[in-house]
C-alpha atoms as a PDB file:
ATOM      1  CA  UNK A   1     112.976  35.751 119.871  1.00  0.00           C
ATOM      2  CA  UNK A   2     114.173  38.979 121.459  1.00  0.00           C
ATOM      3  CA  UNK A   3     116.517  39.885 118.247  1.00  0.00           C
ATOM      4  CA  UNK A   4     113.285  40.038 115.717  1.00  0.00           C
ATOM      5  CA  UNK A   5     111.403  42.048 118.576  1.00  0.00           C
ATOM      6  CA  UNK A   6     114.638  44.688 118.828  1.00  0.00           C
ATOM      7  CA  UNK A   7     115.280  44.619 115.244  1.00  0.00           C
ATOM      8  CA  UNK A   8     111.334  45.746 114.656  1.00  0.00           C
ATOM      9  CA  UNK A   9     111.722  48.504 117.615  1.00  0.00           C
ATOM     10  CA  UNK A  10     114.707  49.594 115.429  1.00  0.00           C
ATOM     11  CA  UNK A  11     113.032  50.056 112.549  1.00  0.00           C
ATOM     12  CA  UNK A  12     110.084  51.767 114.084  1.00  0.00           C
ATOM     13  CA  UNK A  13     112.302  54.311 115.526  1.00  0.00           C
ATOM     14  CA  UNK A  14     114.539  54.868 112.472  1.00  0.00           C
ATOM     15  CA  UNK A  15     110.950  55.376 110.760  1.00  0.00           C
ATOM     16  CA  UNK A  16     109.836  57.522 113.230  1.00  0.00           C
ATOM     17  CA  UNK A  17     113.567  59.702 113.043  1.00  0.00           C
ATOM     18  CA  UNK A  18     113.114  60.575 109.490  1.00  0.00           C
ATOM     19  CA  UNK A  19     109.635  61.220 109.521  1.00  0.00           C
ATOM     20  CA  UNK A  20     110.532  63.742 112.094  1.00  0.00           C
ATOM     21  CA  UNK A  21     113.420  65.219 110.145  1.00  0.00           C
ATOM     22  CA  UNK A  22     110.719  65.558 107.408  1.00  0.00           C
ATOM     23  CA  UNK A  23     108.619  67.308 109.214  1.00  0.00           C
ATOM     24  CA  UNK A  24     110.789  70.134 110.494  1.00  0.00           C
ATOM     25  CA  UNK A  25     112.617  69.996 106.892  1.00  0.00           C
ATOM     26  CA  UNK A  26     109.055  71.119 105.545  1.00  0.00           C
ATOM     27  CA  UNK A  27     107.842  73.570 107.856  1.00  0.00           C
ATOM     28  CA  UNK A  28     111.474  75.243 107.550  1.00  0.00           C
ATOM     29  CA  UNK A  29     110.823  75.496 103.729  1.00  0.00           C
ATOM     30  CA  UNK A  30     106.999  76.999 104.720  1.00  0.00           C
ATOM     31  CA  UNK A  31     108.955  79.629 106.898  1.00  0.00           C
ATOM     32  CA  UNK A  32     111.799  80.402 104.588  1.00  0.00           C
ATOM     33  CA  UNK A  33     108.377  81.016 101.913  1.00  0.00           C
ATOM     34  CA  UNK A  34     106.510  82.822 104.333  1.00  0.00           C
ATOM     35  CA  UNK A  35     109.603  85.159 104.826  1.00  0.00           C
ATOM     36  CA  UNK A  36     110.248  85.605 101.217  1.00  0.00           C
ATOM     37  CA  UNK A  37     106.586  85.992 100.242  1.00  0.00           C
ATOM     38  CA  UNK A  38     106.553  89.036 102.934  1.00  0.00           C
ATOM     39  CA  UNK A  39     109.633  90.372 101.265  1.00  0.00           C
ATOM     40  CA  UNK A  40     108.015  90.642  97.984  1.00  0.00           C
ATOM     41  CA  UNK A  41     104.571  91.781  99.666  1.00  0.00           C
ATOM     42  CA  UNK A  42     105.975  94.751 101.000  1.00  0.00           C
ATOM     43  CA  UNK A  43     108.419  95.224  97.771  1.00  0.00           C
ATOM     44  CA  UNK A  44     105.465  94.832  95.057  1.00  0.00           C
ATOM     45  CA  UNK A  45     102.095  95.213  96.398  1.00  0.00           C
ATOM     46  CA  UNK A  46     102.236  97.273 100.345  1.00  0.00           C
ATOM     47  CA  UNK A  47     102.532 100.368  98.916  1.00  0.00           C
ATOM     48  CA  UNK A  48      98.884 100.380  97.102  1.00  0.00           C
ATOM     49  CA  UNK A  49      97.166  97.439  99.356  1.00  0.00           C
ATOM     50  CA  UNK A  50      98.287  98.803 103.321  1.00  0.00           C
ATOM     51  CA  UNK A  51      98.742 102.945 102.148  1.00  0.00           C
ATOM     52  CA  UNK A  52      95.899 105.126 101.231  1.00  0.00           C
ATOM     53  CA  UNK A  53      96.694 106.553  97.541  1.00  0.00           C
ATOM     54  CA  UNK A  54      94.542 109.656  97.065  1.00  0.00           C
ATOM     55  CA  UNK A  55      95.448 109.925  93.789  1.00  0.00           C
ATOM     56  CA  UNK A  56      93.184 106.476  92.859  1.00  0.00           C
ATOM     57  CA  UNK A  57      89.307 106.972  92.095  1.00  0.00           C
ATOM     58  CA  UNK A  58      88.999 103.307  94.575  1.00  0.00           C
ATOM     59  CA  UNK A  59      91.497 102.051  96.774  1.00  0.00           C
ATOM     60  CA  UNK A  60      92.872  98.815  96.621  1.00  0.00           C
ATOM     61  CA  UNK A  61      91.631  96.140  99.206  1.00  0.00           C
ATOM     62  CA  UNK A  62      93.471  95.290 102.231  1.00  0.00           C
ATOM     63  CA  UNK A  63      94.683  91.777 101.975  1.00  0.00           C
ATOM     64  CA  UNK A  64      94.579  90.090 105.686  1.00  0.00           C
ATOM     65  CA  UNK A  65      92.045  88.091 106.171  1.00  0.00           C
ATOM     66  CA  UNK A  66      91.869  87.255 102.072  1.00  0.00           C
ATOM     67  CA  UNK A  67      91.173  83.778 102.417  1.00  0.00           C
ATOM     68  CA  UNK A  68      88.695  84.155 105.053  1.00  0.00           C
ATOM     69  CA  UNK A  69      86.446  85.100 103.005  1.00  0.00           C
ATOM     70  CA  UNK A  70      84.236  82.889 100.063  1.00  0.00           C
ATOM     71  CA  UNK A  71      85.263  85.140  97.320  1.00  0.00           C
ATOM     72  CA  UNK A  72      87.772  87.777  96.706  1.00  0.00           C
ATOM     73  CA  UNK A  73      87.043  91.765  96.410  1.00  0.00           C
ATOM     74  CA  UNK A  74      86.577  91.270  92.759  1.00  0.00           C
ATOM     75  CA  UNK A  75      84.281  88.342  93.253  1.00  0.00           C
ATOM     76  CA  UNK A  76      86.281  85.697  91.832  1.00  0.00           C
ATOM     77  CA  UNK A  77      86.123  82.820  94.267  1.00  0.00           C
ATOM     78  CA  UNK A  78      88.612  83.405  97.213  1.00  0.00           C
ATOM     79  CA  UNK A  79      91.470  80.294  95.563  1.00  0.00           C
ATOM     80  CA  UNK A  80      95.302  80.005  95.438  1.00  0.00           C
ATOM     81  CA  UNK A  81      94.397  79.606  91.929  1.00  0.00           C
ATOM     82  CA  UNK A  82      92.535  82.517  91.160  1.00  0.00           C
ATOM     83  CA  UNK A  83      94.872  84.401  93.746  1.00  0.00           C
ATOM     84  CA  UNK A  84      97.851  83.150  91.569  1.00  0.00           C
ATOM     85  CA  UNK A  85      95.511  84.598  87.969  1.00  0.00           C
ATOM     86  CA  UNK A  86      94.922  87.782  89.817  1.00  0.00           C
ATOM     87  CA  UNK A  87      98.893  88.471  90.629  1.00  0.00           C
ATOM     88  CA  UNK A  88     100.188  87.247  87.377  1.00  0.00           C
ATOM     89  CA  UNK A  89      96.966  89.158  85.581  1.00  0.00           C
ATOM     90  CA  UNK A  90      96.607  91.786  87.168  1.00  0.00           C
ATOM     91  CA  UNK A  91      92.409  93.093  87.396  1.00  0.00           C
ATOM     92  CA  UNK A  92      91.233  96.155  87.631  1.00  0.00           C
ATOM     93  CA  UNK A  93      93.699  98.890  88.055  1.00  0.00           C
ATOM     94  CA  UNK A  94      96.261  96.607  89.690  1.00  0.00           C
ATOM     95  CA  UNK A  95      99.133  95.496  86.883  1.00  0.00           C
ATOM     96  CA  UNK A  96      99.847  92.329  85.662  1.00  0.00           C
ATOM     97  CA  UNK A  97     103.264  90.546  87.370  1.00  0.00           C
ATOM     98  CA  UNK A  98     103.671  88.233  85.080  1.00  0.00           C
ATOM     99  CA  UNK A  99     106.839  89.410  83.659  1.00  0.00           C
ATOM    100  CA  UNK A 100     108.284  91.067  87.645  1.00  0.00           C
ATOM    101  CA  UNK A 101     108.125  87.855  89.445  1.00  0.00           C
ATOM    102  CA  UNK A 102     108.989  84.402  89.140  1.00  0.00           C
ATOM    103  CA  UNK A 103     106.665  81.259  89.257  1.00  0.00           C
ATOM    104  CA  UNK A 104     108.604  80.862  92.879  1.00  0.00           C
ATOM    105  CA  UNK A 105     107.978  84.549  93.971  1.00  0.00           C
ATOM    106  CA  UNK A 106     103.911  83.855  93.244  1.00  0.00           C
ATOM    107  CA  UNK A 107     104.064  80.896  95.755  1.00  0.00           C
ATOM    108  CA  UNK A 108     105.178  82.378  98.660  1.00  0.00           C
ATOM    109  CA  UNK A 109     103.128  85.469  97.991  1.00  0.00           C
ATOM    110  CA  UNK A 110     100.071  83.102  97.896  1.00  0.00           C
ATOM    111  CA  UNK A 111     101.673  81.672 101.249  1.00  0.00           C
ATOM    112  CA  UNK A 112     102.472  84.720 102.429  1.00  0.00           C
ATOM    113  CA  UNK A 113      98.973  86.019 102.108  1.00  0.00           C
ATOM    114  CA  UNK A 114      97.452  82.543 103.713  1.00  0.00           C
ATOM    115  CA  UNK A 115      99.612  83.462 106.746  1.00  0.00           C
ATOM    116  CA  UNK A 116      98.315  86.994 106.838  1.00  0.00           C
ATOM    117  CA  UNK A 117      94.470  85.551 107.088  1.00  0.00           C
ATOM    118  CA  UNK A 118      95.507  82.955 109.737  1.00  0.00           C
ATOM    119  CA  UNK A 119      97.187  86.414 111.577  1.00  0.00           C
ATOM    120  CA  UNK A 120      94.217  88.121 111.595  1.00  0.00           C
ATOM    121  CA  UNK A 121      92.341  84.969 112.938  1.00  0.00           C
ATOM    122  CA  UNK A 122      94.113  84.618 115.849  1.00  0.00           C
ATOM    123  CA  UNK A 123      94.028  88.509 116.966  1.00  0.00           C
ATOM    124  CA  UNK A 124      90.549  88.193 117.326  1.00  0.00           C
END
């Protein structure tokens, strides 16, 4: 009786190991995204969305706190989908990105801006 009882244990913990070692494996990938969307943040975007510009009629929005909100400055609802349109699009006076960054590079923007609105969550 005892070998079907330790062999079960066994498996629970083996089961319980590699969920684990997904878990970390994941939020190391979310990190590694997070880093490399802030990279390209403040390569392709910081200079008109955290600088005033005097030379622009309207200034671009500030993005922390992007997804805390409904909808986005231009209305469009506030979506990693219509975030995604907007970078690869462009709107406005903001360019298109389509052909500067990869599929990739649009990701961890996206996540890269999530983490920005969770930021500004916490400092208040």
């Amino acid at each position: 009786m005892r070998r079907p009882a330790h062999f079960a244990y066994g498996c629970l913990l083996l089961a319980a190991l590699v969920m684990l070692l997904a878990t970390w494996q994941a939020c190391g990938r979310q990190q590694e995204a997070e880093q490399r969307g802030e990279e390209l943040f403040q390569m392709n975007c910081a200079a008109c969305h955290e600088a005033s510009n005097p030379q622009l009629k309207k200034q671009p929005p500030r993005l922390e706190g992007l997804f805390r909100s409904k909808t986005l400055p231009s209305d469009a609802p506030a979506t990693d989908e219509q975030v995604r349109k907007t970078i690869i699009d462009g709107v406005g006076t903001m360019p298109s990105f389509d052909q500067r960054l990869s599929d990739q590079d649009v990701d961890d923007l996206v996540q890269y801006l999530h983490q920005l609105s969770a930021a500004q969550r916490t400092r208040r």
